[in-house]
C-alpha atoms as a PDB file:
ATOM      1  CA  UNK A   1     -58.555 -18.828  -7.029  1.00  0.00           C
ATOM      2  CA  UNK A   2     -54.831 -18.414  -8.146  1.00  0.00           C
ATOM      3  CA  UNK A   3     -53.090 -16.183  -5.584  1.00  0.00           C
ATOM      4  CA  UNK A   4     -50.793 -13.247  -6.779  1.00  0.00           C
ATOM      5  CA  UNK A   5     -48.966 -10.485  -5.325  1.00  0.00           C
ATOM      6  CA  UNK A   6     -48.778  -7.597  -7.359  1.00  0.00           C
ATOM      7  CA  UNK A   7     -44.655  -6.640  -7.694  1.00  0.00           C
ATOM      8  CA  UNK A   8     -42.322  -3.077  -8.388  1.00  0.00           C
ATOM      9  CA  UNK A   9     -38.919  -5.168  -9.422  1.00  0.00           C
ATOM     10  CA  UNK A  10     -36.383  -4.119 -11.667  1.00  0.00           C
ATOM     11  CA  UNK A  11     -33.736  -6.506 -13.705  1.00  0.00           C
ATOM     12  CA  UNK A  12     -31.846  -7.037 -10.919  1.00  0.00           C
ATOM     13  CA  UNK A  13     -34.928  -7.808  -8.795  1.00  0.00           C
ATOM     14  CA  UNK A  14     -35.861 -10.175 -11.620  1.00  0.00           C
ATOM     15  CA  UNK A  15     -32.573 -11.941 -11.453  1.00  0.00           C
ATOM     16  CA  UNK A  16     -32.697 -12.603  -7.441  1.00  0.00           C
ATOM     17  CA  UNK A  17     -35.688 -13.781  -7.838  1.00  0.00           C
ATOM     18  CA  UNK A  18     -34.634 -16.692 -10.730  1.00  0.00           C
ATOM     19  CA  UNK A  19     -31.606 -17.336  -8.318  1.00  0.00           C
ATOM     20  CA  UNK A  20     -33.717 -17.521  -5.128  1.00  0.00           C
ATOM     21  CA  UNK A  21     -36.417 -20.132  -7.287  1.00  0.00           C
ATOM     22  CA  UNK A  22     -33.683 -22.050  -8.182  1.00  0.00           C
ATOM     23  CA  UNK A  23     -32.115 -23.007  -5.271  1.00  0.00           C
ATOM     24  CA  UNK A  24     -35.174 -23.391  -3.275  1.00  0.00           C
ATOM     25  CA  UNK A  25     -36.677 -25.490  -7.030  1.00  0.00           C
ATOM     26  CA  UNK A  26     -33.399 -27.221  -8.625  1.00  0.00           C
ATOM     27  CA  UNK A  27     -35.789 -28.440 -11.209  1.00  0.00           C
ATOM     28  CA  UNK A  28     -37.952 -25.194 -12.155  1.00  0.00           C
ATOM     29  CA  UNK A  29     -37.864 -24.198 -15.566  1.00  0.00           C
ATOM     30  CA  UNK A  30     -38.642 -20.758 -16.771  1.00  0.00           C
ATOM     31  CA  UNK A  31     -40.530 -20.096 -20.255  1.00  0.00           C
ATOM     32  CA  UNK A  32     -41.159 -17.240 -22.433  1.00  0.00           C
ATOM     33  CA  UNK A  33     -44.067 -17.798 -23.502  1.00  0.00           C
ATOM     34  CA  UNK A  34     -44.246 -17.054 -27.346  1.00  0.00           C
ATOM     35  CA  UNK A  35     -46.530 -19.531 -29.627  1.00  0.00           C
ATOM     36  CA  UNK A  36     -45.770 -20.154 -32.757  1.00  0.00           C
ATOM     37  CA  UNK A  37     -46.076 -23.047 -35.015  1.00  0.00           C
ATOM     38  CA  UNK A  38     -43.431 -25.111 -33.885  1.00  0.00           C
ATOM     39  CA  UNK A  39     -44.488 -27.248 -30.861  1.00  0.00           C
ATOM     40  CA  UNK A  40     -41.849 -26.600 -28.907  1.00  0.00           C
ATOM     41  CA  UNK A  41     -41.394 -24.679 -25.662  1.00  0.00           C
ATOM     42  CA  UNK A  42     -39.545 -21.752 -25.269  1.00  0.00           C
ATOM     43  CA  UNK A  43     -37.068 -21.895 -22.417  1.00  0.00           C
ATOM     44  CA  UNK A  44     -35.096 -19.541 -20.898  1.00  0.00           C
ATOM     45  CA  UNK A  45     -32.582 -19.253 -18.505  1.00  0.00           C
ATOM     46  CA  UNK A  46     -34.338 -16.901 -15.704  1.00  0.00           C
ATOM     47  CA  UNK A  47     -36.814 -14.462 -15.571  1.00  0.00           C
ATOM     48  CA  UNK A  48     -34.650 -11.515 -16.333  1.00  0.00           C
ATOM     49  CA  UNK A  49     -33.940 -13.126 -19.703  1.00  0.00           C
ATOM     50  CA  UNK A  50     -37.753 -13.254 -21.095  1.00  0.00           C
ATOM     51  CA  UNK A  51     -38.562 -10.996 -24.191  1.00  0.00           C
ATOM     52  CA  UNK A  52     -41.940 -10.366 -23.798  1.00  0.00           C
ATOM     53  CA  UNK A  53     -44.152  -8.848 -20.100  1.00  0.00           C
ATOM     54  CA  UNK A  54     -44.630 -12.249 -19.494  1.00  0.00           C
ATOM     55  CA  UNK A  55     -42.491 -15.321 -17.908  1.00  0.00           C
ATOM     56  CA  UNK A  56     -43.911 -18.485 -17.263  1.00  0.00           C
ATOM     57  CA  UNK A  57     -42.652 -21.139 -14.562  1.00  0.00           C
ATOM     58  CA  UNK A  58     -43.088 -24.360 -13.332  1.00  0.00           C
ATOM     59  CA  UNK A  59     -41.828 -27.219 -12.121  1.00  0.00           C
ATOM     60  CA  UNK A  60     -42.312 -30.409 -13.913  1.00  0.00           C
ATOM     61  CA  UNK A  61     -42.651 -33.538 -12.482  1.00  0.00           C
ATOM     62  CA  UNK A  62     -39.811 -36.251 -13.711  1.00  0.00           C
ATOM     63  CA  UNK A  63     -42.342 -38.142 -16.329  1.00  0.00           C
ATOM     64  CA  UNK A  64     -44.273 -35.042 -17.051  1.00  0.00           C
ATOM     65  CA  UNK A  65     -43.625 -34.103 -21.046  1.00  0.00           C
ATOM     66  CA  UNK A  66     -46.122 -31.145 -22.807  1.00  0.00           C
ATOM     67  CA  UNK A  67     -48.926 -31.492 -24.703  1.00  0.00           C
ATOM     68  CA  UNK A  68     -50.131 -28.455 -27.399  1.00  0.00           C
ATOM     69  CA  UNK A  69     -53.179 -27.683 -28.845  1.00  0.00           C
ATOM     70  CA  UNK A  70     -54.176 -25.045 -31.525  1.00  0.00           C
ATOM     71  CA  UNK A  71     -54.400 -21.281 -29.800  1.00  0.00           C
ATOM     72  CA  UNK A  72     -58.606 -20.410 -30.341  1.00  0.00           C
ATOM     73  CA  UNK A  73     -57.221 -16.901 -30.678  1.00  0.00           C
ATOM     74  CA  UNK A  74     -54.543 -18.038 -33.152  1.00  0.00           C
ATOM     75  CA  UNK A  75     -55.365 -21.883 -35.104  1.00  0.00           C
ATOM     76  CA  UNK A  76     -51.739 -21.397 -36.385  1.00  0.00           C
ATOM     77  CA  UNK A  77     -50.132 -21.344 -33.273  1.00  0.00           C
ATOM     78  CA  UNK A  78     -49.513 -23.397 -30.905  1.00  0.00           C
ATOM     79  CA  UNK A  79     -49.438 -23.288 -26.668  1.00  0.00           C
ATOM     80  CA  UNK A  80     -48.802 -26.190 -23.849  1.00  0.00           C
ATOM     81  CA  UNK A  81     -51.881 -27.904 -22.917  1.00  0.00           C
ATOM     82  CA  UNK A  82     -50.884 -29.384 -19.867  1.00  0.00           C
ATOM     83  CA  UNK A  83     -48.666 -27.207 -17.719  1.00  0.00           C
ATOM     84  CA  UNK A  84     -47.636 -29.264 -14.750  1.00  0.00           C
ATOM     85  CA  UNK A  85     -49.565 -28.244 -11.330  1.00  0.00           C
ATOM     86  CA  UNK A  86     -46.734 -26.416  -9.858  1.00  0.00           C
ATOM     87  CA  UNK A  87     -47.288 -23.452 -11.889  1.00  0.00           C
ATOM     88  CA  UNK A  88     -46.134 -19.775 -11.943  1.00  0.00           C
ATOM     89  CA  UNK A  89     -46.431 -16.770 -13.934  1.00  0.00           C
ATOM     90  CA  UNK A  90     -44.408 -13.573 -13.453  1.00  0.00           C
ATOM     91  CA  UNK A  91     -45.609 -10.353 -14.952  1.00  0.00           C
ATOM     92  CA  UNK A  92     -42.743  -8.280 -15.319  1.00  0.00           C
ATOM     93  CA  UNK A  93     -43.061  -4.502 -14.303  1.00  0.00           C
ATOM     94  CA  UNK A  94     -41.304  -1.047 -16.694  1.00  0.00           C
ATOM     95  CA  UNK A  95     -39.303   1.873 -16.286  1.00  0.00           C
ATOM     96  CA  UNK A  96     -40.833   4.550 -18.053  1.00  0.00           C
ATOM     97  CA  UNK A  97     -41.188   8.595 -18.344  1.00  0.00           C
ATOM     98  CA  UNK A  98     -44.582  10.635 -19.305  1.00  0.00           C
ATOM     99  CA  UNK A  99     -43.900  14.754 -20.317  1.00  0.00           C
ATOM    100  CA  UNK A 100     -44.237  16.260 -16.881  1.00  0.00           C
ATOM    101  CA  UNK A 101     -45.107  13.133 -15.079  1.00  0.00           C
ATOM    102  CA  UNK A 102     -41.883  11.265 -12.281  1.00  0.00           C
ATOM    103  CA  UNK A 103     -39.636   8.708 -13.563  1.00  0.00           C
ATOM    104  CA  UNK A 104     -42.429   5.501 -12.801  1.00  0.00           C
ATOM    105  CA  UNK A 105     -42.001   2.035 -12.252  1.00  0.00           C
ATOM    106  CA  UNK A 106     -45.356   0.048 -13.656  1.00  0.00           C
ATOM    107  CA  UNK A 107     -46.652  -2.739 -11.546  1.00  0.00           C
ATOM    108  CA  UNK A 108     -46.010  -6.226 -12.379  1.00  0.00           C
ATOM    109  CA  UNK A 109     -47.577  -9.510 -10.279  1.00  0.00           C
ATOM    110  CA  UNK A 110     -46.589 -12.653  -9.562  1.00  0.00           C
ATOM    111  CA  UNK A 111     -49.223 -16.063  -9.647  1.00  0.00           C
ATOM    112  CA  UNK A 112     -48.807 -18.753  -7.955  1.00  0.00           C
ATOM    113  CA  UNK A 113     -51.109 -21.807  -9.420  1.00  0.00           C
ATOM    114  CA  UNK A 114     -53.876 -22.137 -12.099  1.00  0.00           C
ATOM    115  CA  UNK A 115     -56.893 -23.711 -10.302  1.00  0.00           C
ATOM    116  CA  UNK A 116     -60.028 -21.389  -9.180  1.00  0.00           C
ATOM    117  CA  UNK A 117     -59.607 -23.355  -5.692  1.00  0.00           C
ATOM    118  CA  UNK A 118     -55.998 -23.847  -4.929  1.00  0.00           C
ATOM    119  CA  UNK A 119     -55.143 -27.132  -4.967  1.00  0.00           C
ATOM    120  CA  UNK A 120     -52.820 -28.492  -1.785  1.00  0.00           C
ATOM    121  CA  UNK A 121     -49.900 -28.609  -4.121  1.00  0.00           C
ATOM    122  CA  UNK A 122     -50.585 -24.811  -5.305  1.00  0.00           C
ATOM    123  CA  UNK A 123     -51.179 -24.355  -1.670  1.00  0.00           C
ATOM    124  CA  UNK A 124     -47.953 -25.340  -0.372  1.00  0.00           C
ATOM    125  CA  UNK A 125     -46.071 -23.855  -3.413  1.00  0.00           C
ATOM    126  CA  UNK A 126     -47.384 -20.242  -2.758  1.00  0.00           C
ATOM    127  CA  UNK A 127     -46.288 -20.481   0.757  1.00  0.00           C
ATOM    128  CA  UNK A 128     -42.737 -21.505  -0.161  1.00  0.00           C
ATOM    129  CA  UNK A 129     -42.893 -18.806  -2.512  1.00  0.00           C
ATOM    130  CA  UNK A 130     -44.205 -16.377  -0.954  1.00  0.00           C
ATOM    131  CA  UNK A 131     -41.295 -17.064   1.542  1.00  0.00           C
ATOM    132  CA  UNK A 132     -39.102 -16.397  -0.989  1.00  0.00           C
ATOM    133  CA  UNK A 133     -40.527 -13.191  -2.034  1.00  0.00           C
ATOM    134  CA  UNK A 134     -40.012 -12.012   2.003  1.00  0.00           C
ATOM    135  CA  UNK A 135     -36.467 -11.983   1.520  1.00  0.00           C
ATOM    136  CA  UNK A 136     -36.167 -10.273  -1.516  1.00  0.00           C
ATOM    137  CA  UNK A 137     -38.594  -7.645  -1.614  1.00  0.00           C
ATOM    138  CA  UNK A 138     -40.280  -5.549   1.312  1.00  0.00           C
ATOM    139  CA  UNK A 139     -44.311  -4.862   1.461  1.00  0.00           C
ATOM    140  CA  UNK A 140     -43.432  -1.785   3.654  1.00  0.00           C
ATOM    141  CA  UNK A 141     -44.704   1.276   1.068  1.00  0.00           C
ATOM    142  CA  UNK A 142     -46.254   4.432   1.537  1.00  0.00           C
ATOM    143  CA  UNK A 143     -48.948   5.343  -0.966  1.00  0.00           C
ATOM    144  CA  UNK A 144     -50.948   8.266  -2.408  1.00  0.00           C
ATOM    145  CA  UNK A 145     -53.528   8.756  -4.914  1.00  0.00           C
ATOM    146  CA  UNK A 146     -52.407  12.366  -6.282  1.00  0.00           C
ATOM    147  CA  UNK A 147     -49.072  12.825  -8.163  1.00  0.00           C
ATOM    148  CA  UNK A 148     -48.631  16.456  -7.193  1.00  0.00           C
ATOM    149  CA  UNK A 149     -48.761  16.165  -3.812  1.00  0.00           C
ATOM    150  CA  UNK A 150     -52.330  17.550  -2.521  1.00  0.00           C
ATOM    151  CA  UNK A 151     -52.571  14.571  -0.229  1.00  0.00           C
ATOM    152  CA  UNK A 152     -50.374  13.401   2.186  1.00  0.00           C
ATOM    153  CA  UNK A 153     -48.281   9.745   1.430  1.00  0.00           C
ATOM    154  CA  UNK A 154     -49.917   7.240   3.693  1.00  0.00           C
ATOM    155  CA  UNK A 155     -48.101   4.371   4.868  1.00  0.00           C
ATOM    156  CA  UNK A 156     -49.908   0.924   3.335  1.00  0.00           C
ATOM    157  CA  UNK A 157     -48.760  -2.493   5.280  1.00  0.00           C
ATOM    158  CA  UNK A 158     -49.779  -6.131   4.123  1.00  0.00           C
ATOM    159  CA  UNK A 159     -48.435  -8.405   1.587  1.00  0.00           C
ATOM    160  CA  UNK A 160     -50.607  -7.688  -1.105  1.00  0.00           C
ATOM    161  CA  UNK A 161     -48.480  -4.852  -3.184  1.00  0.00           C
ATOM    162  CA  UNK A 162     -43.982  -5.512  -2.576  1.00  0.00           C
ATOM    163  CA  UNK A 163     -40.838  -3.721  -4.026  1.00  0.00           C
ATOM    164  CA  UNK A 164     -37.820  -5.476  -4.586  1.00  0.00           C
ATOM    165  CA  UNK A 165     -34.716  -4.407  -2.822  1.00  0.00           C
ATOM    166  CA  UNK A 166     -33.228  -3.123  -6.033  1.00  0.00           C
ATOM    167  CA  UNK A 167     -36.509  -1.403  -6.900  1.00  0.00           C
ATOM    168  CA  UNK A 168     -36.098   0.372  -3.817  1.00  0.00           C
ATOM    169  CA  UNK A 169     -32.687   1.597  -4.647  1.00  0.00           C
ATOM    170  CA  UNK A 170     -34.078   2.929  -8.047  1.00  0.00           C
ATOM    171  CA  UNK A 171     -36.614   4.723  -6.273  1.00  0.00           C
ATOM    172  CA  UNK A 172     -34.846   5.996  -3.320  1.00  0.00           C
ATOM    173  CA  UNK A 173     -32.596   7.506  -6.014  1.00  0.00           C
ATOM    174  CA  UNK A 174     -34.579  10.131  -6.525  1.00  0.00           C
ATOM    175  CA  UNK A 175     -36.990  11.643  -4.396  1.00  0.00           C
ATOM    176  CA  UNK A 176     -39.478  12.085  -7.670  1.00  0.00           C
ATOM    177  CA  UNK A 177     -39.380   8.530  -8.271  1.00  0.00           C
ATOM    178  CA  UNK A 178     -42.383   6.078  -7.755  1.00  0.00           C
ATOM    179  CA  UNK A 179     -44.123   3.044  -8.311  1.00  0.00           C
ATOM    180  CA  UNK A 180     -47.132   3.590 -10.758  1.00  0.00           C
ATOM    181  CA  UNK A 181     -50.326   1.023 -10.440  1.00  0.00           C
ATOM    182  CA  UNK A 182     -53.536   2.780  -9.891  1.00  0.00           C
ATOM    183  CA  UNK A 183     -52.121   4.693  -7.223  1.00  0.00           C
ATOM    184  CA  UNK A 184     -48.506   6.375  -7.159  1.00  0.00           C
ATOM    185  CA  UNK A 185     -46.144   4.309  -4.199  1.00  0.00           C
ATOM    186  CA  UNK A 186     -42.196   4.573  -2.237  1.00  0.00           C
ATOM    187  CA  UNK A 187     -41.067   2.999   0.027  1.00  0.00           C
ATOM    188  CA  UNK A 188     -42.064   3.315   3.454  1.00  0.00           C
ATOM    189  CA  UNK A 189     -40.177   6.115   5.137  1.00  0.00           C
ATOM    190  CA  UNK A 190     -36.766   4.317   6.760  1.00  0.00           C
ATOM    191  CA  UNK A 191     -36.777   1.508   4.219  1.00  0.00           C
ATOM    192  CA  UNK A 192     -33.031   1.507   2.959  1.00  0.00           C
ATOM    193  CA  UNK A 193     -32.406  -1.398  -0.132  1.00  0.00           C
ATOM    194  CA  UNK A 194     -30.266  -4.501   1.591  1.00  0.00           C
END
Protein backbone atom coordinates (compact mmCIF):
# COMPACT_ATOMS: atom_id res chain seq x y z
CA UNK A 1 0.00 0.00 0.00
CA UNK A 2 1.31 3.57 -0.91
CA UNK A 3 2.39 5.28 2.33
CA UNK A 4 1.31 8.97 3.05
CA UNK A 5 1.50 11.36 5.76
CA UNK A 6 -1.23 13.59 5.97
CA UNK A 7 0.41 17.50 5.98
CA UNK A 8 -0.75 21.38 7.48
CA UNK A 9 1.93 23.42 5.09
CA UNK A 10 1.55 26.70 3.80
CA UNK A 11 3.42 28.29 0.51
CA UNK A 12 6.36 28.68 2.19
CA UNK A 13 6.19 25.13 3.60
CA UNK A 14 5.52 24.09 0.00
CA UNK A 15 8.59 25.82 -1.24
CA UNK A 16 11.11 24.12 1.47
CA UNK A 17 9.86 21.25 0.67
CA UNK A 18 10.64 21.57 -3.48
CA UNK A 19 14.11 22.93 -2.26
CA UNK A 20 14.74 20.13 0.27
CA UNK A 21 13.55 17.33 -2.82
CA UNK A 22 15.81 18.87 -4.93
CA UNK A 23 18.89 18.74 -3.40
CA UNK A 24 18.43 15.45 -1.84
CA UNK A 25 16.76 14.37 -5.95
CA UNK A 26 18.85 16.67 -8.54
CA UNK A 27 16.77 14.95 -11.11
CA UNK A 28 13.04 15.11 -9.64
CA UNK A 29 10.63 16.75 -11.67
CA UNK A 30 7.45 18.21 -10.39
CA UNK A 31 4.05 18.12 -12.52
CA UNK A 32 0.78 19.72 -12.37
CA UNK A 33 -1.17 17.43 -13.32
CA UNK A 34 -3.82 18.86 -15.82
CA UNK A 35 -4.90 16.51 -18.95
CA UNK A 36 -5.80 17.80 -21.83
CA UNK A 37 -5.47 16.83 -25.37
CA UNK A 38 -2.07 17.59 -26.00
CA UNK A 39 0.25 14.71 -24.90
CA UNK A 40 2.47 16.55 -23.20
CA UNK A 41 3.35 16.85 -19.51
CA UNK A 42 2.88 19.67 -17.53
CA UNK A 43 5.97 20.71 -15.61
CA UNK A 44 6.54 22.99 -13.12
CA UNK A 45 9.14 24.41 -11.28
CA UNK A 46 8.23 23.27 -7.50
CA UNK A 47 5.39 22.44 -5.67
CA UNK A 48 4.46 25.90 -4.59
CA UNK A 49 4.00 26.73 -8.27
CA UNK A 50 1.10 24.03 -9.12
CA UNK A 51 -2.42 25.47 -10.04
CA UNK A 52 -4.56 22.93 -9.07
CA UNK A 53 -4.74 20.73 -5.07
CA UNK A 54 -2.64 18.46 -6.69
CA UNK A 55 1.32 18.16 -7.55
CA UNK A 56 2.75 15.24 -8.92
CA UNK A 57 6.55 14.09 -8.58
CA UNK A 58 8.90 11.74 -9.61
CA UNK A 59 12.02 10.96 -10.56
CA UNK A 60 12.68 9.55 -13.91
CA UNK A 61 15.14 7.27 -14.73
CA UNK A 62 17.76 8.60 -17.61
CA UNK A 63 15.99 6.45 -20.62
CA UNK A 64 12.61 6.65 -19.08
CA UNK A 65 10.24 8.91 -21.65
CA UNK A 66 6.04 8.91 -20.96
CA UNK A 67 3.58 7.07 -22.42
CA UNK A 68 -0.42 8.46 -22.51
CA UNK A 69 -3.45 6.84 -22.90
CA UNK A 70 -7.08 8.19 -23.25
CA UNK A 71 -8.54 9.33 -19.54
CA UNK A 72 -11.81 6.54 -19.07
CA UNK A 73 -13.29 9.51 -17.25
CA UNK A 74 -12.40 11.89 -20.10
CA UNK A 75 -11.63 9.93 -23.96
CA UNK A 76 -10.51 13.51 -24.94
CA UNK A 77 -7.91 13.85 -22.62
CA UNK A 78 -5.02 12.58 -22.12
CA UNK A 79 -2.72 11.36 -18.77
CA UNK A 80 0.93 9.54 -18.45
CA UNK A 81 0.68 5.90 -18.55
CA UNK A 82 3.81 5.01 -17.19
CA UNK A 83 4.97 7.21 -14.34
CA UNK A 84 8.43 6.08 -13.41
CA UNK A 85 8.56 3.95 -9.96
CA UNK A 86 9.91 6.68 -7.90
CA UNK A 87 6.70 8.35 -7.58
CA UNK A 88 5.13 11.12 -5.42
CA UNK A 89 2.06 13.00 -5.06
CA UNK A 90 1.58 16.08 -2.85
CA UNK A 91 -1.87 17.18 -1.90
CA UNK A 92 -1.65 20.64 -1.12
CA UNK A 93 -3.55 21.94 2.06
CA UNK A 94 -5.91 25.83 2.22
CA UNK A 95 -6.28 28.77 4.20
CA UNK A 96 -9.75 29.42 4.63
CA UNK A 97 -12.55 31.24 6.96
CA UNK A 98 -16.28 29.81 7.77
CA UNK A 99 -18.91 32.73 9.50
CA UNK A 100 -18.13 32.12 13.14
CA UNK A 101 -15.78 29.29 12.65
CA UNK A 102 -11.25 30.09 13.39
CA UNK A 103 -9.10 31.04 10.62
CA UNK A 104 -8.38 26.95 9.43
CA UNK A 105 -5.75 25.40 7.65
CA UNK A 106 -7.28 22.14 5.59
CA UNK A 107 -5.20 19.04 5.59
CA UNK A 108 -3.19 18.09 2.71
CA UNK A 109 -0.98 14.53 2.41
CA UNK A 110 1.88 13.54 0.92
CA UNK A 111 2.35 9.74 -1.06
CA UNK A 112 5.13 8.21 -1.46
CA UNK A 113 4.83 5.29 -4.33
CA UNK A 114 1.95 3.74 -6.39
CA UNK A 115 2.12 -0.05 -5.73
CA UNK A 116 -0.49 -1.78 -3.15
CA UNK A 117 2.84 -3.52 -1.71
CA UNK A 118 5.66 -1.09 -1.72
CA UNK A 119 8.11 -2.02 -3.87
CA UNK A 120 12.02 -1.82 -2.44
CA UNK A 121 12.52 1.22 -4.57
CA UNK A 122 9.19 2.92 -3.05
CA UNK A 123 10.55 1.52 0.10
CA UNK A 124 13.73 3.23 0.23
CA UNK A 125 12.28 6.45 -1.36
CA UNK A 126 9.70 6.98 1.52
CA UNK A 127 12.40 6.63 4.01
CA UNK A 128 14.58 9.29 2.37
CA UNK A 129 11.59 11.24 2.24
CA UNK A 130 10.21 10.90 5.08
CA UNK A 131 13.68 12.12 6.35
CA UNK A 132 13.18 15.02 4.62
CA UNK A 133 9.85 15.80 5.94
CA UNK A 134 11.65 15.52 9.76
CA UNK A 135 13.43 18.55 9.12
CA UNK A 136 10.92 20.61 7.81
CA UNK A 137 7.87 19.98 9.57
CA UNK A 138 7.22 18.74 13.29
CA UNK A 139 4.54 15.77 14.17
CA UNK A 140 4.40 17.32 17.72
CA UNK A 141 0.41 18.63 17.73
CA UNK A 142 -2.14 18.79 20.20
CA UNK A 143 -5.63 17.86 19.04
CA UNK A 144 -9.34 18.15 19.92
CA UNK A 145 -12.50 17.10 18.49
CA UNK A 146 -14.77 20.23 19.59
CA UNK A 147 -14.13 23.75 18.15
CA UNK A 148 -15.53 25.61 21.14
CA UNK A 149 -13.58 24.29 23.59
CA UNK A 150 -15.79 21.68 25.75
CA UNK A 151 -12.89 19.28 25.68
CA UNK A 152 -9.58 19.72 26.65
CA UNK A 153 -6.58 19.83 23.60
CA UNK A 154 -4.79 16.55 23.92
CA UNK A 155 -1.36 16.22 22.89
CA UNK A 156 -1.18 13.53 19.69
CA UNK A 157 2.61 12.15 18.97
CA UNK A 158 3.57 9.88 15.88
CA UNK A 159 4.34 10.64 12.38
CA UNK A 160 1.17 10.09 10.92
CA UNK A 161 -0.43 13.87 10.91
CA UNK A 162 2.92 16.99 10.60
CA UNK A 163 2.88 20.88 10.34
CA UNK A 164 5.39 22.62 8.56
CA UNK A 165 7.52 25.11 10.35
CA UNK A 166 5.87 27.96 8.54
CA UNK A 167 2.45 26.44 9.21
CA UNK A 168 3.30 26.68 12.68
CA UNK A 169 4.10 30.31 12.52
CA UNK A 170 0.63 30.92 10.83
CA UNK A 171 -0.96 29.20 13.53
CA UNK A 172 0.92 30.33 16.48
CA UNK A 173 -0.15 33.75 15.15
CA UNK A 174 -3.16 33.61 16.56
CA UNK A 175 -4.31 31.74 19.35
CA UNK A 176 -7.82 30.98 17.29
CA UNK A 177 -5.95 29.49 14.59
CA UNK A 178 -5.95 25.68 13.70
CA UNK A 179 -5.44 22.94 11.51
CA UNK A 180 -8.86 21.55 10.20
CA UNK A 181 -9.00 17.59 9.10
CA UNK A 182 -11.63 15.70 10.89
CA UNK A 183 -10.50 16.95 14.04
CA UNK A 184 -9.37 20.69 14.85
CA UNK A 185 -5.13 20.63 15.66
CA UNK A 186 -1.92 23.34 17.03
CA UNK A 187 0.92 22.75 17.71
CA UNK A 188 2.02 21.02 20.64
CA UNK A 189 2.36 23.41 23.55
CA UNK A 190 6.31 24.76 23.41
CA UNK A 191 6.61 24.15 19.68
CA UNK A 192 8.11 27.58 18.39
CA UNK A 193 8.53 27.62 14.13
CA UNK A 194 12.59 27.26 13.35
Amino acid sequence: MPSHRQTFFTRQDEANLTLALKERFPSIRFVDPISDSRKEIHYIDGIEFGTSDEVKLFIPPKSWRPRFRKLEYSPEKYGVANYPEEWMRFHRSREYSLEGMPPMMSQGYIQVGRSNVMTPVEKTLRNKVWQIMSKISTPRLKARADWQGGKPWVEIGGQIDCAGWDAVRWALEDEHRVFRSHIYFRPADGILPR
